[in-house]
Protein backbone atom coordinates (compact mmCIF):
# COMPACT_ATOMS: atom_id res chain seq x y z
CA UNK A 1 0.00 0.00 0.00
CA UNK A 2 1.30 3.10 -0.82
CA UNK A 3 1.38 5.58 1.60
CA UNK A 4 1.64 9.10 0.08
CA UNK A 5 1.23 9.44 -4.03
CA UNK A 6 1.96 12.24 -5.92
CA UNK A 7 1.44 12.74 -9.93
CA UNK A 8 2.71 15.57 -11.74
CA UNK A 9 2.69 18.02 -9.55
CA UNK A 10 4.11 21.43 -10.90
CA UNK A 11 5.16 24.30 -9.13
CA UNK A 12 6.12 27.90 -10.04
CA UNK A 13 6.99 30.96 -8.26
CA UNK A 14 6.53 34.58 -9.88
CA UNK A 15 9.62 36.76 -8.77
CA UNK A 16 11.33 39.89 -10.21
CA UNK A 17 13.29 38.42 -12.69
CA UNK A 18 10.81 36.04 -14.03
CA UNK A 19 9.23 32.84 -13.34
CA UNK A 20 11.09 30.23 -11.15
CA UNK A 21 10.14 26.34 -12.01
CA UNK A 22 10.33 25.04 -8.33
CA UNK A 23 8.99 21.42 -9.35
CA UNK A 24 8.64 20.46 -12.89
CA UNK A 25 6.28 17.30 -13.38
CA UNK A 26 7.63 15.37 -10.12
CA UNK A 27 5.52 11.80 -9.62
CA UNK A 28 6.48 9.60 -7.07
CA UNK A 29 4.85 6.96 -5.01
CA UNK A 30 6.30 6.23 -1.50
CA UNK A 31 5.08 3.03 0.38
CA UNK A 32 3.52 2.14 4.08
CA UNK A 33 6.15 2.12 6.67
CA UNK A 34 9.23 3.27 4.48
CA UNK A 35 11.59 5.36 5.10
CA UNK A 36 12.01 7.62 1.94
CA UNK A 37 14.72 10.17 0.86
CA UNK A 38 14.70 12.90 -1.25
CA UNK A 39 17.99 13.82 -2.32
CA UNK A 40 18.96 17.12 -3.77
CA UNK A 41 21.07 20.15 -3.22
CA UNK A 42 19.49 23.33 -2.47
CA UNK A 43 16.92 24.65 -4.22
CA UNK A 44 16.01 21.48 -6.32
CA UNK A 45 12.41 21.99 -4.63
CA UNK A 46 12.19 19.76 -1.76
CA UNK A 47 11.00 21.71 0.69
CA UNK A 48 8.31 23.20 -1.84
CA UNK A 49 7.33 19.81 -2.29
CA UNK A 50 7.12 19.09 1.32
CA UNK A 51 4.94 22.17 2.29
CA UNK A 52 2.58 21.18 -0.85
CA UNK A 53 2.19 17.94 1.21
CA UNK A 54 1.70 19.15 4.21
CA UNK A 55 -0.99 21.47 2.73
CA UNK A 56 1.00 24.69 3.39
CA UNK A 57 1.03 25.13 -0.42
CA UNK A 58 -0.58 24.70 -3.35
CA UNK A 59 0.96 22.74 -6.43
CA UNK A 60 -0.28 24.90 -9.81
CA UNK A 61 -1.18 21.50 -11.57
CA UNK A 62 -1.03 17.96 -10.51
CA UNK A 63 -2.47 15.74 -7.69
CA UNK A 64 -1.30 14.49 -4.33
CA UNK A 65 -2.41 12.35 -1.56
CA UNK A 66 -1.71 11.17 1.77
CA UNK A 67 -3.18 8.25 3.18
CA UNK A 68 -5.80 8.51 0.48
CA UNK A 69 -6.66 11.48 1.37
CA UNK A 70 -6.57 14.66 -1.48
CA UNK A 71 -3.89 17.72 -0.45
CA UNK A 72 -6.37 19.72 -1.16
CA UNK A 73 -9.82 18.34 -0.29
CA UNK A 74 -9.02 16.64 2.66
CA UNK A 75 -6.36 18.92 4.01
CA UNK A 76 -7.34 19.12 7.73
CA UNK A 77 -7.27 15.29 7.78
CA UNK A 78 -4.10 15.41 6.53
CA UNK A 79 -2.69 17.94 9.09
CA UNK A 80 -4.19 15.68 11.70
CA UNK A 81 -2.58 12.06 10.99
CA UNK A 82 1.11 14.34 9.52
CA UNK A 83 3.79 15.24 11.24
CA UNK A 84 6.15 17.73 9.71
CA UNK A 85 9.43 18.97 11.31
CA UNK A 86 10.54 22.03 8.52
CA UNK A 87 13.77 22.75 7.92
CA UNK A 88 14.19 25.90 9.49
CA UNK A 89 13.73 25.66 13.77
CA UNK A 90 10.27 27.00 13.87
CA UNK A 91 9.33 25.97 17.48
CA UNK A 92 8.35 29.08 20.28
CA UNK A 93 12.24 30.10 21.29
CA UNK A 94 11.09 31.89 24.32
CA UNK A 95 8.82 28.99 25.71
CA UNK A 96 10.63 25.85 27.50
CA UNK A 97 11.30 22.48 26.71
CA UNK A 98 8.80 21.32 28.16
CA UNK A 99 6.27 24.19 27.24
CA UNK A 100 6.61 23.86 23.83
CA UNK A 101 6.46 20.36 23.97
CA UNK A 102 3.04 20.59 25.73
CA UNK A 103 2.14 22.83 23.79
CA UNK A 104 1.98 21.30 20.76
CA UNK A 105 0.53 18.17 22.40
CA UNK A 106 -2.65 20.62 23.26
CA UNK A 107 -3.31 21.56 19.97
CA UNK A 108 -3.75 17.98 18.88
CA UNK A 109 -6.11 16.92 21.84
CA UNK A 110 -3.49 14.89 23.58
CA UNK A 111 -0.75 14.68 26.07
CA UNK A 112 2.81 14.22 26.61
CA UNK A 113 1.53 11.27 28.70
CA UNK A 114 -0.54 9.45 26.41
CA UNK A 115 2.25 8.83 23.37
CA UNK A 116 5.53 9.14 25.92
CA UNK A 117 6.14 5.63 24.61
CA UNK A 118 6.82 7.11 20.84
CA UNK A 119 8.89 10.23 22.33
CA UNK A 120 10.55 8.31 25.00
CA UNK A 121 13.87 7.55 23.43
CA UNK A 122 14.22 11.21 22.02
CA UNK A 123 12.79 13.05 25.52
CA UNK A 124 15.41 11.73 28.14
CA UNK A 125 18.10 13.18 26.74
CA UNK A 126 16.29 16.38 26.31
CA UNK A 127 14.66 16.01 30.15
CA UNK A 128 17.84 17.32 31.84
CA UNK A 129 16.96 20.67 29.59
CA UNK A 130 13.24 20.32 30.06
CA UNK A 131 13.19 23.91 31.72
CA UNK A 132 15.36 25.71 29.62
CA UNK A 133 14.19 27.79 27.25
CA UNK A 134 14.27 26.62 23.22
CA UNK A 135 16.29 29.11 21.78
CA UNK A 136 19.19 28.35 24.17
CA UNK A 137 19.40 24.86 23.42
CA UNK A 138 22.60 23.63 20.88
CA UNK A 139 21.78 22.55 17.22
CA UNK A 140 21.32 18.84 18.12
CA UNK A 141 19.17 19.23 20.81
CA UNK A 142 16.73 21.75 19.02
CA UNK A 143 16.08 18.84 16.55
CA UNK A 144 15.34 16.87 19.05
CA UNK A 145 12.63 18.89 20.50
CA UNK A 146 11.36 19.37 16.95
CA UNK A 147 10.81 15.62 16.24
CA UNK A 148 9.04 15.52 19.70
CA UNK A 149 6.94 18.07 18.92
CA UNK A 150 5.91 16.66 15.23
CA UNK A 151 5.49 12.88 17.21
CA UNK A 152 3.50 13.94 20.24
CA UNK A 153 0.44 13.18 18.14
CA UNK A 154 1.24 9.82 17.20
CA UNK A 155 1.22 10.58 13.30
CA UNK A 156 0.55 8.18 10.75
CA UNK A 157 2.93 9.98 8.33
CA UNK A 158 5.96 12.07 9.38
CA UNK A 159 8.05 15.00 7.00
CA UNK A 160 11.14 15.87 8.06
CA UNK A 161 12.87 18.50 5.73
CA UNK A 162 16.82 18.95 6.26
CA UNK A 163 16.36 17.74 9.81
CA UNK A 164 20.53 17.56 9.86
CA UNK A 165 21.58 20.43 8.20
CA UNK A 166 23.74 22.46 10.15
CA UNK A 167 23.76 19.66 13.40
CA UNK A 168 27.06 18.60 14.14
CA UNK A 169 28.51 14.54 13.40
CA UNK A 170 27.63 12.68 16.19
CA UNK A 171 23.95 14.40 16.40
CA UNK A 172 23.37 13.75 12.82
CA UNK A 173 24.23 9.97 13.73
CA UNK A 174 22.48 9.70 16.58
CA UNK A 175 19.26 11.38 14.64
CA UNK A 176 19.11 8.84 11.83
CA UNK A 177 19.18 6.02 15.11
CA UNK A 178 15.91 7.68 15.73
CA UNK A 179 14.71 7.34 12.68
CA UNK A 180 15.17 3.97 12.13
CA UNK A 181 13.15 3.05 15.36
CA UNK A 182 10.60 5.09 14.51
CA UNK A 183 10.39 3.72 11.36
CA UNK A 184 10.23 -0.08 12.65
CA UNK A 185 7.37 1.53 14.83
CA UNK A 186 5.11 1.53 12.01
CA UNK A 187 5.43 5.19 11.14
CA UNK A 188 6.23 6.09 7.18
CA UNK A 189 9.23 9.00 6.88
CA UNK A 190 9.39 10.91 3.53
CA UNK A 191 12.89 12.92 5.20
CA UNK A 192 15.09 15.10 2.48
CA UNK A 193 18.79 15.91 2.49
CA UNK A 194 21.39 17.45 0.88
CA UNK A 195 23.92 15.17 2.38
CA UNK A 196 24.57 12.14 -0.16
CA UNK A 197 26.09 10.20 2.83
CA UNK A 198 22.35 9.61 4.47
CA UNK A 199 20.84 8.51 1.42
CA UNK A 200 22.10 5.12 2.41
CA UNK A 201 20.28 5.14 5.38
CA UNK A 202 16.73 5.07 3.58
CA UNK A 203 14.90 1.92 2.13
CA UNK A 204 14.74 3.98 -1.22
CA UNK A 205 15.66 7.28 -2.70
CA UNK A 206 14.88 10.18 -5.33
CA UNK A 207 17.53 12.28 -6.59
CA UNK A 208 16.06 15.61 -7.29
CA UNK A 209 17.52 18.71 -9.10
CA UNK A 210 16.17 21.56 -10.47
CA UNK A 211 12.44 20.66 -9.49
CA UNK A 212 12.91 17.14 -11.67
CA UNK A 213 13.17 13.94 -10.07
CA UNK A 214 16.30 12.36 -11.49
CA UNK A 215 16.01 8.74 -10.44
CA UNK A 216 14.24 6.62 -8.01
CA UNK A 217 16.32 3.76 -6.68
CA UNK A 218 17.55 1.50 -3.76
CA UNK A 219 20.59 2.98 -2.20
CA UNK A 220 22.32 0.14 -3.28
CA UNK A 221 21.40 0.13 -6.33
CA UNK A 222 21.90 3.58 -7.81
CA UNK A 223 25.83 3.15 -8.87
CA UNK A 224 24.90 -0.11 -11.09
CA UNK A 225 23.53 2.58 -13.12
CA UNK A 226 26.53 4.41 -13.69
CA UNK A 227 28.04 2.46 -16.48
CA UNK A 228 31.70 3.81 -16.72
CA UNK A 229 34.91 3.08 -14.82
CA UNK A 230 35.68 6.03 -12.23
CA UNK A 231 38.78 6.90 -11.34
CA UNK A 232 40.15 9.21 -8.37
CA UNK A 233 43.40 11.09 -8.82
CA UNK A 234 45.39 13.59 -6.29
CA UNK A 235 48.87 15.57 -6.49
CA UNK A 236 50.38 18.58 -4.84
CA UNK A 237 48.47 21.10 -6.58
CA UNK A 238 45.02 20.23 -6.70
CA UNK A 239 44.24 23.06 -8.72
CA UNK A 240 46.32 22.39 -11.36
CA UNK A 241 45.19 19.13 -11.46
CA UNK A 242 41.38 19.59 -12.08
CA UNK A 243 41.83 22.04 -14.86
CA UNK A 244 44.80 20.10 -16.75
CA UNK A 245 42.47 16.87 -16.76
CA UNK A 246 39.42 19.12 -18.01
CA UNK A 247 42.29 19.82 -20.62
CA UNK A 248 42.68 16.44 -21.70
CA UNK A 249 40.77 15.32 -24.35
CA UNK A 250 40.41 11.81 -22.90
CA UNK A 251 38.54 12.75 -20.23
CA UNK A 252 35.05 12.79 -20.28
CA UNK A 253 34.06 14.04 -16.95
CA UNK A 254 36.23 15.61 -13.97
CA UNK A 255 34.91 17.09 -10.60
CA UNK A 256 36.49 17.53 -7.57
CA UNK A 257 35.41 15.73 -4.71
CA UNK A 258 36.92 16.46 -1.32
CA UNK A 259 40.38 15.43 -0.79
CA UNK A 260 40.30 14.17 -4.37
CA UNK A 261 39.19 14.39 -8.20
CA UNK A 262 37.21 11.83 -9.72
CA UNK A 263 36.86 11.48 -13.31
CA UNK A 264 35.95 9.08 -16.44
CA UNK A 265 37.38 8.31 -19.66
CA UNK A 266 36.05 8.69 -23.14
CA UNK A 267 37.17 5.32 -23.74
CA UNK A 268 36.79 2.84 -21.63
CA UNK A 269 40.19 1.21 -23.46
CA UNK A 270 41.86 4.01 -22.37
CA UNK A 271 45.15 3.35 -19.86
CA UNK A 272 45.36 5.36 -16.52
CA UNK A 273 48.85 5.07 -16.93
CA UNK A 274 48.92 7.02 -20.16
CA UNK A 275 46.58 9.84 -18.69
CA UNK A 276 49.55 9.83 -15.55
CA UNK A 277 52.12 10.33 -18.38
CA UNK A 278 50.46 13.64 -19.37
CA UNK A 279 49.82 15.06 -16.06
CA UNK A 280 53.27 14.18 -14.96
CA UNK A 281 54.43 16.15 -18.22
CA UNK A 282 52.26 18.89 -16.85
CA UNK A 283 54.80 18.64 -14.04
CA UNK A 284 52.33 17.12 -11.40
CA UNK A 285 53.82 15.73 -8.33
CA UNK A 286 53.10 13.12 -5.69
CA UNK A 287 50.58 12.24 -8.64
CA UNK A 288 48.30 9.07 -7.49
CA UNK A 289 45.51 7.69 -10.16
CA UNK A 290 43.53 4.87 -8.73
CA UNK A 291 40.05 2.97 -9.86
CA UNK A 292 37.52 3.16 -7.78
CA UNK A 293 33.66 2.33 -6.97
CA UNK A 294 31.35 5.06 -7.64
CA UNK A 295 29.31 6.13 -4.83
CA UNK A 296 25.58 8.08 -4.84
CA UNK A 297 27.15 11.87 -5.11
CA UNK A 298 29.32 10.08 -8.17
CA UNK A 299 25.66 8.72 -10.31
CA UNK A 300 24.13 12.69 -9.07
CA UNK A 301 26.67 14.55 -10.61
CA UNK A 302 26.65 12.26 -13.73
CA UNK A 303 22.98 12.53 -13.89
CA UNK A 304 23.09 16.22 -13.73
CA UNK A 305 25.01 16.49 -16.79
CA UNK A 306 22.80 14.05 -19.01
């Protein structure tokens, strides 16, 4: 059973300089009790497809639905069984912990006390800094409270846009731990990034850029797509390096890529060794060209140029 299905759907914004194609026929179906990522630097359009299904928006064409229920006809229902956790920290800064999180368990006819069990793992370490007030709280622990806030309902559906950006290493670790047990609790997550690291944390993904969805995959699966040998290469001037193999007329694609450049060949005959000969006659140094295994950012960025 799918869980949330959305054909279509368009999305344009009117600004100064024009119109701005936000999302550009995106369809995507996202099953019961899956934990769904939607990949994409930003503004590819994730969060204006997140607000169009939470019913903060409305798409300019297209259909949507949540649990059956139409993003537009049924939109209180949907704001009833969704939780949605935006990317910007949009709780009450001045209220507490604690206030906030009772807050927001008021407006949805409950209490902390009747759905602790679905908070519980999140709330103790946020219990020690029940009293202090939300705007002093670190980047990790804001999150935190966030999620609470979005769960204290016991939703049926829960959207969490960029819930990591800007939260340090070990938070972003421990928040994706959450996610999974929430997920085995029966809950379906539709959660976007711009990290390519945590798209191998979902049961399936969509790469999305420039409001199109680029492909819909198991983690796993995406670099068996790729279809060329990669190759990483470093020296001592790094610089150098990316624009004399952009110079090379072997090379079919080059980006850099932390520490590193990876790049393909035109060719798939072609030998490493001969594209080390040129750079070393470029007079690189400490020059190191290995093959390796493409990873999700790798199949992105050759998507993006297709």
């Amino acid at each position: 059973m799918n869980n949330i299905e959305i054909s279509n759907i368009r999305k344009t914004y009117q600004g100064k300089t024009g119109v701005t194609i936000a999302l550009d026929d995106v369809s995507l179906s996202i099953n019961g009790n899956e934990l769904f990522g939607l990949i994409g630097p930003d503004g590819a359009g994730k969060t204006s497809l997140f607000r169009i299904l939470t019913t903060v928006l409305l798409p300019d064409s297209g259909s949507a639905s949540v649990c059956g229920a139409d993003i537009v006809k049924d939109f209180q229902y949907i704001r009833n069984i969704s939780g949605y956790m935006p990317g910007r920290f949009s709780l009450y800064p001045d209220l507490s912990v604690e206030e906030n999180l009772n807050f927001f368990a008021t407006i949805f006819n409950t209490t902390i006390e009747e759905n602790y069990d679905l908070i519980r793992d999140i709330y103790v370490q946020l219990e020690p800094f029940k009293t202090r007030r939300a705007g002093k709280l670190s980047g990790g622990m804001k999150q935190k409270l966030a999620l609470c806030c979005a769960l204290i309902h016991k939703p049926n559906v829960l959207f969490l846009d960029e819930p990591t950006t800007g939260v340090d290493p070990v938070s972003r670790k421990e928040f994706w731990e959450m996610l999974k047990r929430l997920k085995n609790s029966g809950i379906t997550i539709l959660v976007s990034t711009p990290y390519m690291d945590e798209a191998m944390m979902c049961d399936r993904i969509a790469l999305i850029q420039e409001g199109k969805i680029l492909l819909i995959e198991q983690p796993a699966d995406v670099a068996k797509g790729f279809g060329r040998k990669l190759y990483s290469a470093r020296a001592d001037n790094m610089y150098q390096l990316l624009i004399d193999l952009r110079a090379y007329d072997a090379i079919a694609d080059c980006f850099a890529f932390g520490h590193t450049h990876h790049f393909t060949v035109k060719n798939e005959l072609t030998n490493p060794d001969v594209i080390a000969d040129y750079l070393r006659e470029k007079m690189h140094t400490n020059l190191d060209i290995i093959e390796i295994a493409p990873g999700i950012e790798d199949c992105f960025m050759q998507l993006m140029r297709r």
